[in-house]
N, C-alpha and C. Protein backbone atom coordinates (compact mmCIF):
# COMPACT_ATOMS: atom_id res chain seq x y z
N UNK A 1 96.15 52.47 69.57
CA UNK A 1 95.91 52.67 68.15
C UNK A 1 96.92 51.86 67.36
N UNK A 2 96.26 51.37 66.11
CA UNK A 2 96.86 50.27 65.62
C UNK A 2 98.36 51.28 65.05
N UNK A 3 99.76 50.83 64.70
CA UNK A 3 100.44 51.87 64.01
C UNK A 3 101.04 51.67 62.57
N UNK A 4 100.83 50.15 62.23
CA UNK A 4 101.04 49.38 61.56
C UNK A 4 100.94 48.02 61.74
N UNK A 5 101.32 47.26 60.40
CA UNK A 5 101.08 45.99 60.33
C UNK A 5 102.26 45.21 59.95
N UNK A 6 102.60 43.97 60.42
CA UNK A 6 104.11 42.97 60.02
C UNK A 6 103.76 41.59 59.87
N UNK A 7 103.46 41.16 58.43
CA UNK A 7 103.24 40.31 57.96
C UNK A 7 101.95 39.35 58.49
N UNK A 8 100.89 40.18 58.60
CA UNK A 8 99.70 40.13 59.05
C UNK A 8 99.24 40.64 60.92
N UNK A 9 100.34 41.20 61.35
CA UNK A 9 100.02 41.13 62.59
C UNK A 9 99.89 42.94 62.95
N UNK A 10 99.14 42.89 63.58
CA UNK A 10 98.58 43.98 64.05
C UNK A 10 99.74 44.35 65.18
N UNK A 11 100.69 45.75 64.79
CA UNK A 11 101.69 45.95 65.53
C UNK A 11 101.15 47.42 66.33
N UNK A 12 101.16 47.72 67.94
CA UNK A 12 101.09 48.81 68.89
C UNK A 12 102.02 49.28 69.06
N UNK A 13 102.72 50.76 68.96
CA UNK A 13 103.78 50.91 69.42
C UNK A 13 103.68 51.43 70.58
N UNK A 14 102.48 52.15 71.10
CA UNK A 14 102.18 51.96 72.48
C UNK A 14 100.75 51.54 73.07
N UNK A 15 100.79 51.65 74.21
CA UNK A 15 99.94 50.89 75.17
C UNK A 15 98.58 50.86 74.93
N UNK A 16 97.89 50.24 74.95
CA UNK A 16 96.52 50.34 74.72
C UNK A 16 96.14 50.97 76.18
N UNK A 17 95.05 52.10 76.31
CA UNK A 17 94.97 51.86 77.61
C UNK A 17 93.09 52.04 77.83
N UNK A 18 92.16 52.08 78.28
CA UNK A 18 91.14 51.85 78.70
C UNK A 18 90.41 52.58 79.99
N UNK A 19 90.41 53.20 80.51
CA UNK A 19 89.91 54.21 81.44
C UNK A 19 88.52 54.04 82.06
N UNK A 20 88.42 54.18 82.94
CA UNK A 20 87.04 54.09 83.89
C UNK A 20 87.22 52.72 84.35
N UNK A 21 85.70 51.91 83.96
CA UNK A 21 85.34 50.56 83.71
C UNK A 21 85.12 49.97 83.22
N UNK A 22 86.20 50.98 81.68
CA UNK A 22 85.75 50.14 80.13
C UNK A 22 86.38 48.74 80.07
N UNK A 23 85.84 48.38 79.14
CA UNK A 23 86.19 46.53 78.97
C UNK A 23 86.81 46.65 77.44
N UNK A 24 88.20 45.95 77.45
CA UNK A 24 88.24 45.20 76.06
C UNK A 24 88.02 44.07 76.10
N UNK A 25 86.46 44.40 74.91
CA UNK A 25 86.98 42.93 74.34
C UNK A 25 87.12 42.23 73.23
N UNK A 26 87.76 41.42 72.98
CA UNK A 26 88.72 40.85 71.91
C UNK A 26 87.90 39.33 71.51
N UNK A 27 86.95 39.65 70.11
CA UNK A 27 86.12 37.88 69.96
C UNK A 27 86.84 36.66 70.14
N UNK A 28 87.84 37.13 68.45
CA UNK A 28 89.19 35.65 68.67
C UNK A 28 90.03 35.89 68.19
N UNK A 29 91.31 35.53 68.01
CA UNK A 29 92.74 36.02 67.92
C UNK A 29 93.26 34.79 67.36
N UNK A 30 93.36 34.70 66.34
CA UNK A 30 94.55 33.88 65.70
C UNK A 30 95.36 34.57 65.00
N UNK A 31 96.34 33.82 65.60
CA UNK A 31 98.01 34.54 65.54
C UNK A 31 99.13 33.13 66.01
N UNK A 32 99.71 33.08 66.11
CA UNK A 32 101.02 32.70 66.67
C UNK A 32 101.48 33.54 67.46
N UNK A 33 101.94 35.02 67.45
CA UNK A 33 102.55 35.88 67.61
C UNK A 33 101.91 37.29 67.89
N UNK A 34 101.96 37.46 69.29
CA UNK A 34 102.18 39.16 69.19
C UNK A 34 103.43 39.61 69.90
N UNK A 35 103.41 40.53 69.30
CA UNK A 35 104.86 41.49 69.46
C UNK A 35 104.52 42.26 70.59
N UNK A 36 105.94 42.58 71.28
CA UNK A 36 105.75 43.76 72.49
C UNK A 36 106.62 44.40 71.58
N UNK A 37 107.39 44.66 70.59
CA UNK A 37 108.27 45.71 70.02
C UNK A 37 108.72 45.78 69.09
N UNK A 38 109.28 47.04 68.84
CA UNK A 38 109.53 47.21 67.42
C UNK A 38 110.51 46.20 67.13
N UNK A 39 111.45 45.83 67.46
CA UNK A 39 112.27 44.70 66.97
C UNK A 39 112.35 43.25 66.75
N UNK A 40 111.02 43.04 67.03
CA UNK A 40 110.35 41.33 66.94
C UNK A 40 111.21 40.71 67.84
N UNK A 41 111.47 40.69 68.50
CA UNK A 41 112.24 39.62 69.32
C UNK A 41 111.71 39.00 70.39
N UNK A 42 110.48 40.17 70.43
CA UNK A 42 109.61 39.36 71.84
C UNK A 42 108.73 38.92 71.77
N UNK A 43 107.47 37.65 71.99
CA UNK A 43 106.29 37.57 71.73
C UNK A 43 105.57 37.39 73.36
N UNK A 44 104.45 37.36 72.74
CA UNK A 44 103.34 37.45 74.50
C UNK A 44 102.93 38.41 73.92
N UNK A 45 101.58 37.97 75.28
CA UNK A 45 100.69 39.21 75.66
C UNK A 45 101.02 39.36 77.02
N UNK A 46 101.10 41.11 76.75
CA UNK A 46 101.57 41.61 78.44
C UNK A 46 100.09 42.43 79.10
N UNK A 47 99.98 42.00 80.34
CA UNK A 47 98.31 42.00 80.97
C UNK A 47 98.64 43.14 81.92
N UNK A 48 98.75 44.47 82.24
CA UNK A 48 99.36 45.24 83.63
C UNK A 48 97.28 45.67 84.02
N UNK A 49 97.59 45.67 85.21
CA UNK A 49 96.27 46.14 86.02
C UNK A 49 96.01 47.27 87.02
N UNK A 50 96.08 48.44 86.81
CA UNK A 50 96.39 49.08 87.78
C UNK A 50 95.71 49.23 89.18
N UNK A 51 94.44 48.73 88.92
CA UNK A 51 93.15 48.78 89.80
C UNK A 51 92.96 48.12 90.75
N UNK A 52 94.34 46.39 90.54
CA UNK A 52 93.65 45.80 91.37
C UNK A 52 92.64 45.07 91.17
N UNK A 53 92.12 44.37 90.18
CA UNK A 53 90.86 44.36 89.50
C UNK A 53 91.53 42.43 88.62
N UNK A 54 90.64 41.42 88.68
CA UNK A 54 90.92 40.27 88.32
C UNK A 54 90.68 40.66 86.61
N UNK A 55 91.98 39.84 86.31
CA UNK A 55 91.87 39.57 84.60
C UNK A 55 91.20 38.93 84.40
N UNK A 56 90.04 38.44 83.51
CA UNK A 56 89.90 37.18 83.49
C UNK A 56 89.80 36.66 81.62
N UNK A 57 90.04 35.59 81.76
CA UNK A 57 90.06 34.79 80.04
C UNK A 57 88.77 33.76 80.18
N UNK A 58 87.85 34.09 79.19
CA UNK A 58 86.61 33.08 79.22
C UNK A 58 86.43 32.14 77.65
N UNK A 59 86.36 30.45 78.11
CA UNK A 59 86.02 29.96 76.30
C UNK A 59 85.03 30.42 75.87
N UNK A 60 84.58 29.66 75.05
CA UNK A 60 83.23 29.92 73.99
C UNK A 60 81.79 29.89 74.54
N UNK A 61 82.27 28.56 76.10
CA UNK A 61 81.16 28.24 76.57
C UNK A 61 81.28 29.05 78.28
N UNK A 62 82.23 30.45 78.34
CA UNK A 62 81.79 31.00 79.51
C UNK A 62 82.35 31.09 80.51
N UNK A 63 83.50 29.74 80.23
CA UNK A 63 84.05 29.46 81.86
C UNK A 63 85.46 29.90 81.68
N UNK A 64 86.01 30.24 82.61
CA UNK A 64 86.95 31.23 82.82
C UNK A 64 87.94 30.04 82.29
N UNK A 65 89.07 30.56 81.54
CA UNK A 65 90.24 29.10 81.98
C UNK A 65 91.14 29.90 81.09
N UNK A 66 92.48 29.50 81.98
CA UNK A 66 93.72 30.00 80.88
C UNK A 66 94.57 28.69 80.50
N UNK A 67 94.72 28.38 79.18
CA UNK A 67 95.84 27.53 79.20
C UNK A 67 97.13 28.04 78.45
N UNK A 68 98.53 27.40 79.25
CA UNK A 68 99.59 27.65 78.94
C UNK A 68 100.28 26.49 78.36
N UNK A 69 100.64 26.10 77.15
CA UNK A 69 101.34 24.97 76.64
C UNK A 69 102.98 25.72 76.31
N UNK A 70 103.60 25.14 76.59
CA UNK A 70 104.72 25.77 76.60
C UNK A 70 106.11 24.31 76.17
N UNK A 71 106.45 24.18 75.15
CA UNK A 71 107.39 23.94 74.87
C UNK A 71 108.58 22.73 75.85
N UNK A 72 109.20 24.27 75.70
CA UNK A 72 110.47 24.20 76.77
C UNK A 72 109.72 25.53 77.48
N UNK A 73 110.82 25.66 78.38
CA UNK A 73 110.90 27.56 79.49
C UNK A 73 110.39 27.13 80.62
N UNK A 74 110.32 28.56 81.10
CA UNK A 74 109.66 28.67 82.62
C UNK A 74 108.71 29.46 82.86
N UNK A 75 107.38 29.07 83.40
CA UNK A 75 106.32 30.21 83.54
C UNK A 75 106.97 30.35 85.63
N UNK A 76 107.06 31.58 85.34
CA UNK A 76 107.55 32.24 86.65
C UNK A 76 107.11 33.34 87.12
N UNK A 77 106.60 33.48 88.47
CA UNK A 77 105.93 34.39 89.01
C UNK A 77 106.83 35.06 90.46
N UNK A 78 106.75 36.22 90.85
CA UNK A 78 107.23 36.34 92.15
C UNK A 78 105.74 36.75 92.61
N UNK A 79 104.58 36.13 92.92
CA UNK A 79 104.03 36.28 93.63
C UNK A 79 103.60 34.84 93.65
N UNK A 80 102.00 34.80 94.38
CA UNK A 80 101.65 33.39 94.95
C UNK A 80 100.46 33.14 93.50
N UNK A 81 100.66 31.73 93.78
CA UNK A 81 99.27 31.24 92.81
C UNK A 81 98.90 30.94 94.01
N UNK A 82 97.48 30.32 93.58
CA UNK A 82 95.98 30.23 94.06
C UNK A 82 95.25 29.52 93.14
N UNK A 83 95.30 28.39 94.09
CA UNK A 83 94.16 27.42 93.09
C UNK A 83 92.60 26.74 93.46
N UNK A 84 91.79 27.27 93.20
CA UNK A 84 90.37 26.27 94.16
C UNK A 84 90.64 24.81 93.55
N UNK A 85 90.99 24.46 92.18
CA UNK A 85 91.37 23.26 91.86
C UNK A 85 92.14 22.70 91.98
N UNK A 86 93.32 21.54 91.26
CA UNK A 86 94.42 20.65 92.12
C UNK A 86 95.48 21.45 90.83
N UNK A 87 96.28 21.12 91.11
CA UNK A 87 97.37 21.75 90.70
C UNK A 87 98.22 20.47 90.14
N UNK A 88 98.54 19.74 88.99
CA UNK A 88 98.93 18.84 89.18
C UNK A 88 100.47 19.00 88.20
N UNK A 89 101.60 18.39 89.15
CA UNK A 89 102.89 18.71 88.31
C UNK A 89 103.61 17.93 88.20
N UNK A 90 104.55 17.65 87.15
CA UNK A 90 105.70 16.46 87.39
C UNK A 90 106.66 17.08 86.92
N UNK A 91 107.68 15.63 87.75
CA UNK A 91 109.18 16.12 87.58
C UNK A 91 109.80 14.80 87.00
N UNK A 92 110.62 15.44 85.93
CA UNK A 92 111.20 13.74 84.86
C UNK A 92 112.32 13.15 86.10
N UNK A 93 112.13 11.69 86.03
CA UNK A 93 112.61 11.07 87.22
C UNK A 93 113.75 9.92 86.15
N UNK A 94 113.32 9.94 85.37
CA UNK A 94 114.40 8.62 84.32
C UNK A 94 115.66 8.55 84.67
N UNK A 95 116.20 7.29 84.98
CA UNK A 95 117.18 7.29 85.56
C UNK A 95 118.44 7.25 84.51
N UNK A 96 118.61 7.45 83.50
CA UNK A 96 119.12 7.37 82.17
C UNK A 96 119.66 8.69 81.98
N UNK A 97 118.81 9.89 82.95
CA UNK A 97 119.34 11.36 83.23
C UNK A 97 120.12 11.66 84.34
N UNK A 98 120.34 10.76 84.85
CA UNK A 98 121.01 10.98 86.19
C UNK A 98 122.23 10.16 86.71
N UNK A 99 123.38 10.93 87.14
CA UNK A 99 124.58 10.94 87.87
C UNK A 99 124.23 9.97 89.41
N UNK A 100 124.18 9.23 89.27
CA UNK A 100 123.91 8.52 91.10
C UNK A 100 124.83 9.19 91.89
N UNK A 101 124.51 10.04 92.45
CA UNK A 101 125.93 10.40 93.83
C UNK A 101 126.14 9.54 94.80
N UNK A 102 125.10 9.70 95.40
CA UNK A 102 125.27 8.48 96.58
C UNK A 102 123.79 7.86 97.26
N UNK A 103 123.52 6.97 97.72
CA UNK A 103 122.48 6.97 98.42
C UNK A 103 121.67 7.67 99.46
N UNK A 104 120.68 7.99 100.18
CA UNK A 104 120.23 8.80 101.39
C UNK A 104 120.70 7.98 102.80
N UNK A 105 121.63 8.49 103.15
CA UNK A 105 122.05 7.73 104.22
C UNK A 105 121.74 8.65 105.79
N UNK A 106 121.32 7.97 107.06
CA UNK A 106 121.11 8.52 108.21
C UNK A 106 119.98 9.44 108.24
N UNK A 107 118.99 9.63 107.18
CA UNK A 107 117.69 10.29 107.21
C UNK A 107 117.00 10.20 108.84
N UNK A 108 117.07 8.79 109.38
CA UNK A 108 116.29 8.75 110.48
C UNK A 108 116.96 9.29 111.73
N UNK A 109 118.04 9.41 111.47
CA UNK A 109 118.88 10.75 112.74
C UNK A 109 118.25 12.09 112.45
N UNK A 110 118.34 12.41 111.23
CA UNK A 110 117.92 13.48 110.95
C UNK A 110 116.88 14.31 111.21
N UNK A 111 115.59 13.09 111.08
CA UNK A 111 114.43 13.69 111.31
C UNK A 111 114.00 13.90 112.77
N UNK A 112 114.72 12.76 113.48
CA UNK A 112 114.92 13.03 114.99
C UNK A 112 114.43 14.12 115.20
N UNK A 113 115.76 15.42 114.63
CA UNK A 113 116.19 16.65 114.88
C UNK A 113 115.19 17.79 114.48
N UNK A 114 114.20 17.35 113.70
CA UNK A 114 113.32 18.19 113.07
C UNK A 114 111.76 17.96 113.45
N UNK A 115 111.66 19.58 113.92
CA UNK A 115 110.03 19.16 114.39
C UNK A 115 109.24 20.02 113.60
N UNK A 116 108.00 19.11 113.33
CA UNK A 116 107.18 19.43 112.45
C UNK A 116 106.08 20.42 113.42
N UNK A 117 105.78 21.11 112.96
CA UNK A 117 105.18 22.58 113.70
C UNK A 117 104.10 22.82 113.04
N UNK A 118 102.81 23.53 113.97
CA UNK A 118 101.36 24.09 113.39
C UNK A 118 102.08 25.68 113.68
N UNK A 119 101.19 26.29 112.78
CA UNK A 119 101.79 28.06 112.42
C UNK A 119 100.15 28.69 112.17
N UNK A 120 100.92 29.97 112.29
CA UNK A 120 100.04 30.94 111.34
C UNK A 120 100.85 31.73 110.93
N UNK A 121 101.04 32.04 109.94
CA UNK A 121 101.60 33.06 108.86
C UNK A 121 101.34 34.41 109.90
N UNK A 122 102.94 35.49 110.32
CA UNK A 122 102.70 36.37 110.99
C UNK A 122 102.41 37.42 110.32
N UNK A 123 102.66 38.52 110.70
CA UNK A 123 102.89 40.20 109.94
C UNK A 123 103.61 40.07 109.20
N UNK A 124 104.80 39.97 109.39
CA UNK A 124 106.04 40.17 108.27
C UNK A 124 105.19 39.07 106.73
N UNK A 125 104.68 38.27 106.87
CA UNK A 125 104.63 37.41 106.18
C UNK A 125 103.46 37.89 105.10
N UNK A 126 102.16 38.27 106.01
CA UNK A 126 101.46 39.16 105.28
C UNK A 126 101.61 40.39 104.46
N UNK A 127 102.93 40.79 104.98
CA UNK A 127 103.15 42.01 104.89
C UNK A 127 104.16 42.13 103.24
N UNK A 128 105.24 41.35 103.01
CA UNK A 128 105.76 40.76 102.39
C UNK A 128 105.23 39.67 101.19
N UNK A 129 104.53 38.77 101.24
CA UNK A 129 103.91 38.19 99.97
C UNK A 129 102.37 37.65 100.25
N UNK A 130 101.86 38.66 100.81
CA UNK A 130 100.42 38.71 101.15
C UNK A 130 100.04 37.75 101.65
N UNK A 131 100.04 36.74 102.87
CA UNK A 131 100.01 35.43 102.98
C UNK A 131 98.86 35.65 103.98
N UNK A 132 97.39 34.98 103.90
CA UNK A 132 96.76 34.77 105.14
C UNK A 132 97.38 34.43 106.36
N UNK A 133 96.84 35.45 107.28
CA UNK A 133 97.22 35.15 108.54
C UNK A 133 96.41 34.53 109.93
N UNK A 134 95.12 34.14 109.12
CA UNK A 134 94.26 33.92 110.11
C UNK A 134 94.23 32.20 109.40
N UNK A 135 94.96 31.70 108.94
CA UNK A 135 94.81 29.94 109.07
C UNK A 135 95.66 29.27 109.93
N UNK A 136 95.59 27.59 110.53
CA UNK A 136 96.29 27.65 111.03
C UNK A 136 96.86 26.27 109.68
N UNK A 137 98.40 26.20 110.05
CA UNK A 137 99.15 25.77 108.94
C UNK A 137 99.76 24.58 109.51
N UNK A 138 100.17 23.56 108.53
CA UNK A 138 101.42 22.86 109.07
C UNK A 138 102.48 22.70 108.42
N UNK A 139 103.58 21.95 108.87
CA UNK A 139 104.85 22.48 108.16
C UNK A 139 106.25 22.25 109.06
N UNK A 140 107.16 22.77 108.50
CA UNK A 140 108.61 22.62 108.90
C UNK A 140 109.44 24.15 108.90
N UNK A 141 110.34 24.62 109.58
CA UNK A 141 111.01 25.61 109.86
C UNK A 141 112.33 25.17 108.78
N UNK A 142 112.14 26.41 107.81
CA UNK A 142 113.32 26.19 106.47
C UNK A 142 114.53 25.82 107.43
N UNK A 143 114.85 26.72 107.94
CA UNK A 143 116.36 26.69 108.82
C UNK A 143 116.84 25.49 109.11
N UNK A 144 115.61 24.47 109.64
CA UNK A 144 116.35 23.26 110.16
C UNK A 144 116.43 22.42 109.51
N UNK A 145 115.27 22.10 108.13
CA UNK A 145 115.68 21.47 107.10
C UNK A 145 116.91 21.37 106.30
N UNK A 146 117.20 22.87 106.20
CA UNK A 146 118.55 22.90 105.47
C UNK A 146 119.61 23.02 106.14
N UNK A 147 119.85 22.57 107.77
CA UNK A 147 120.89 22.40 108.76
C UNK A 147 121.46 20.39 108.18
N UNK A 148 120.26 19.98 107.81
CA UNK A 148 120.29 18.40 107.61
C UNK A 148 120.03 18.11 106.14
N UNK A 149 119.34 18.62 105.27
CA UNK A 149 119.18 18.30 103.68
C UNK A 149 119.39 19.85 102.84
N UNK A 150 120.16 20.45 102.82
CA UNK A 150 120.71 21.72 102.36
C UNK A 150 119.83 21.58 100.77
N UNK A 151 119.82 20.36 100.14
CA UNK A 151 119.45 20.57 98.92
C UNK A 151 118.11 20.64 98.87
N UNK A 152 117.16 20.50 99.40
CA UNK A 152 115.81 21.15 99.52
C UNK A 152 115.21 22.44 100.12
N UNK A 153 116.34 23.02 100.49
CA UNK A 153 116.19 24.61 100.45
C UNK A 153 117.07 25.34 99.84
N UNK A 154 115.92 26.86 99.35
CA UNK A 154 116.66 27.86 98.80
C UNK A 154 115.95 29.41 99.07
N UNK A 155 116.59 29.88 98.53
CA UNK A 155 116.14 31.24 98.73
C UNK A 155 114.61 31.42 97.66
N UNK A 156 114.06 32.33 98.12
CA UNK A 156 112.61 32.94 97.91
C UNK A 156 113.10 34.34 96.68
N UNK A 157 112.72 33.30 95.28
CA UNK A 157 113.47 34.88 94.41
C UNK A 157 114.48 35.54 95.08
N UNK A 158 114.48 36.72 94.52
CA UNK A 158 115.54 37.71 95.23
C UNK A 158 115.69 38.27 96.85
N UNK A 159 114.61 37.48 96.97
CA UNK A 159 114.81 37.70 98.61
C UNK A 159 116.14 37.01 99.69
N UNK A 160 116.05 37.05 100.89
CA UNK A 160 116.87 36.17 101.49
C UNK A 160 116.02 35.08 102.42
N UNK A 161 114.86 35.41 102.28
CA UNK A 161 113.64 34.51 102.73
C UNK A 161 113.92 33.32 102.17
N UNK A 162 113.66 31.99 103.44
CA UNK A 162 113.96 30.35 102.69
C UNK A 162 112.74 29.87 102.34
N UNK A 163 112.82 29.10 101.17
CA UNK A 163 111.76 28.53 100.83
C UNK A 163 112.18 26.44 100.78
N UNK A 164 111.53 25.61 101.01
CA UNK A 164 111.68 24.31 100.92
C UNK A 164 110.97 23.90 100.02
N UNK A 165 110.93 22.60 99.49
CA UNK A 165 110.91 21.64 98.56
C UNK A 165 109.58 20.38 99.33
N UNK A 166 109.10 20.50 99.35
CA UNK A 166 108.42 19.65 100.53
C UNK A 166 108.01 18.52 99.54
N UNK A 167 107.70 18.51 98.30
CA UNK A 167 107.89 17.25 97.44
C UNK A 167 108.94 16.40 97.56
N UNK A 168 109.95 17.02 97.37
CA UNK A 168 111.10 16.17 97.62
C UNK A 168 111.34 15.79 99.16
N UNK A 169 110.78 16.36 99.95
CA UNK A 169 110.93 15.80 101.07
C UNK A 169 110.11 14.24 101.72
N UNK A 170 109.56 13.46 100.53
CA UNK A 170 109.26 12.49 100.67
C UNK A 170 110.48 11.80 100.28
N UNK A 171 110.92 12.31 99.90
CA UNK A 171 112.52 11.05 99.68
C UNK A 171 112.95 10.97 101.08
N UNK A 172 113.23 11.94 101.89
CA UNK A 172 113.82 12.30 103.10
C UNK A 172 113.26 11.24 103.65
N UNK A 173 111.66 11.18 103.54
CA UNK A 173 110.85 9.93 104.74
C UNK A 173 110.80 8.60 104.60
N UNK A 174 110.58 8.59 103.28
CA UNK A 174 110.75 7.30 102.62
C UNK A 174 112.09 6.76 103.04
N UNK A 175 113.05 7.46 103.21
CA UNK A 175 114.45 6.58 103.19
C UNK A 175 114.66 6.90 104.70
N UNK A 176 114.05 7.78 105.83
CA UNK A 176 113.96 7.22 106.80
C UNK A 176 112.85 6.27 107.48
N UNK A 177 112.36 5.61 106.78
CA UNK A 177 111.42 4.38 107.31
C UNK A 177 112.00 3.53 106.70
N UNK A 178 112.60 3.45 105.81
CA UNK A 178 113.70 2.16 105.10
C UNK A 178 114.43 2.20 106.37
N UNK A 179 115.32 2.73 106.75
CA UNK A 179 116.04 2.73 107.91
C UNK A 179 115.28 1.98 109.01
N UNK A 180 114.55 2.46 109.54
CA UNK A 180 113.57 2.23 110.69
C UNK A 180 113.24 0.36 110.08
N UNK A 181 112.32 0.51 109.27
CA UNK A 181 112.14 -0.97 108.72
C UNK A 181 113.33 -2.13 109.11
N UNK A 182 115.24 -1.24 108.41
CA UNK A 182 115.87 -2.36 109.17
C UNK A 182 116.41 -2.37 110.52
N UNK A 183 116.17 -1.89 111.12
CA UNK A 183 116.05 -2.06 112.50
C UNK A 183 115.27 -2.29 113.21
N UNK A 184 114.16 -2.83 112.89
CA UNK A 184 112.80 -3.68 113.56
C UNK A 184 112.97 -5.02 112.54
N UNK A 185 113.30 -5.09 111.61
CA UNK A 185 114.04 -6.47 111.48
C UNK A 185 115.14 -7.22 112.18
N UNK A 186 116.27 -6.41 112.04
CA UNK A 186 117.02 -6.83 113.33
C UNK A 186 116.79 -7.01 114.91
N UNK A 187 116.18 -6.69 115.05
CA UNK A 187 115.30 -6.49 115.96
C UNK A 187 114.38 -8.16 116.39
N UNK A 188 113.98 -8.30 115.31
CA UNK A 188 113.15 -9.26 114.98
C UNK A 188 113.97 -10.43 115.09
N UNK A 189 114.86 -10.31 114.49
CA UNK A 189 115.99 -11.74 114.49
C UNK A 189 116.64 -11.75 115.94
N UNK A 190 117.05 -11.06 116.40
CA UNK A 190 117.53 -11.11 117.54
C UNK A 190 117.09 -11.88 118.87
N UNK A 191 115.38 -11.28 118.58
CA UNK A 191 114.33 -12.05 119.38
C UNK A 191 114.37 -13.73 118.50
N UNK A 192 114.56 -13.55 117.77
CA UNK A 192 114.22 -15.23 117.10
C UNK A 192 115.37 -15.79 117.51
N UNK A 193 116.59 -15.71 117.34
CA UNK A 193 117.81 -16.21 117.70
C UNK A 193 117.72 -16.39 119.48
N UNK A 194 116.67 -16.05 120.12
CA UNK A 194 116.82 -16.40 122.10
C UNK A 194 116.39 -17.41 121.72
């Protein structure tokens, strides 16, 4: 129930809630702003589900779609997305932002050491962040990645579970086939010089 109003906006001081298999629904919403509280400091819409039951957001013409434009911030989840479509993301690379530390040196020792492994997601895994367990997967064991490139692993939220970077782990390959490359050049000269 509405409890008031703040400078055109329709303020709740509590929850809307809906029972059975009723539906809200809402035609169109222009706003900038909704409030979660009495003290304006917060905006969003907060979605809770108790059922288990998919949210869904539909345009004009039907088809489901959410978009998020966001500024600056972080849209952050501790659970998994799921996409039937591509997911597409970037990361600012300008070198005008960046400190050079040092180059990637000895990548191709490294990878030596690391074997790339087919899986299936066990119990614990299902059990913990719902993960199919009947695919089979491919991939790398966090542990040994971050025995050799520490900076592409980290912890899983608040868990102590590792999670990797596997984008960035094309730097790792890339700069071990640079390696490899000069040593089949040398290689090459060596034979030319008999």
């Amino acid at each position: 129930m509405a409890q008031g109003t703040h400078g055109g906006i329709i303020q709740f001081l509590n929850p809307i809630s809906i029972g059975g298999a009723g539906t809200l629904e809402v035609d169109k919403i222009f706003t900038k702003q909704i409030f979660r509280d009495t003290s304006y400091s917060y905006a969003g819409i907060y979605l809770e589900n108790d059922a288990n039951e998919t949210i869904r957001f539909k345009n004009e013409s039907n088809i489901d779609r959410v978009t998020l434009e966001l500024e600056t911030g972080t849209i952050y989840t501790a659970g998994n997305i799921f996409a039937e479509g591509d997911i597409t993301s970037e990361y600012t690379s300008d070198e005008r932002l960046k400190d050079i530390v040092s180059t990637l040196e000895n990548s191709l020792d490294a990878i030596r050491n690391i074997e790339p492994i087919k899986y299936k997601w066990n119990e614990l895994a299902e059990k913990e962040f719902n993960y199919n367990t009947n695919e089979i997967e491919l991939g790398f064991k966090a542990q040994q990645i971050q025995k050799y490139f520490p900076e592409l692993v980290t912890n899983r939220g608040n868990t102590d579970y590792l999670k990797m970077d596997y984008q960035k782990m094309t730097v790792v390959l890339l700069s071990a086939l640079q390696e490899l490359d000069k040593k089949v050049h040398e290689l090459e000269k060596k034979l030319e010089e008999k």
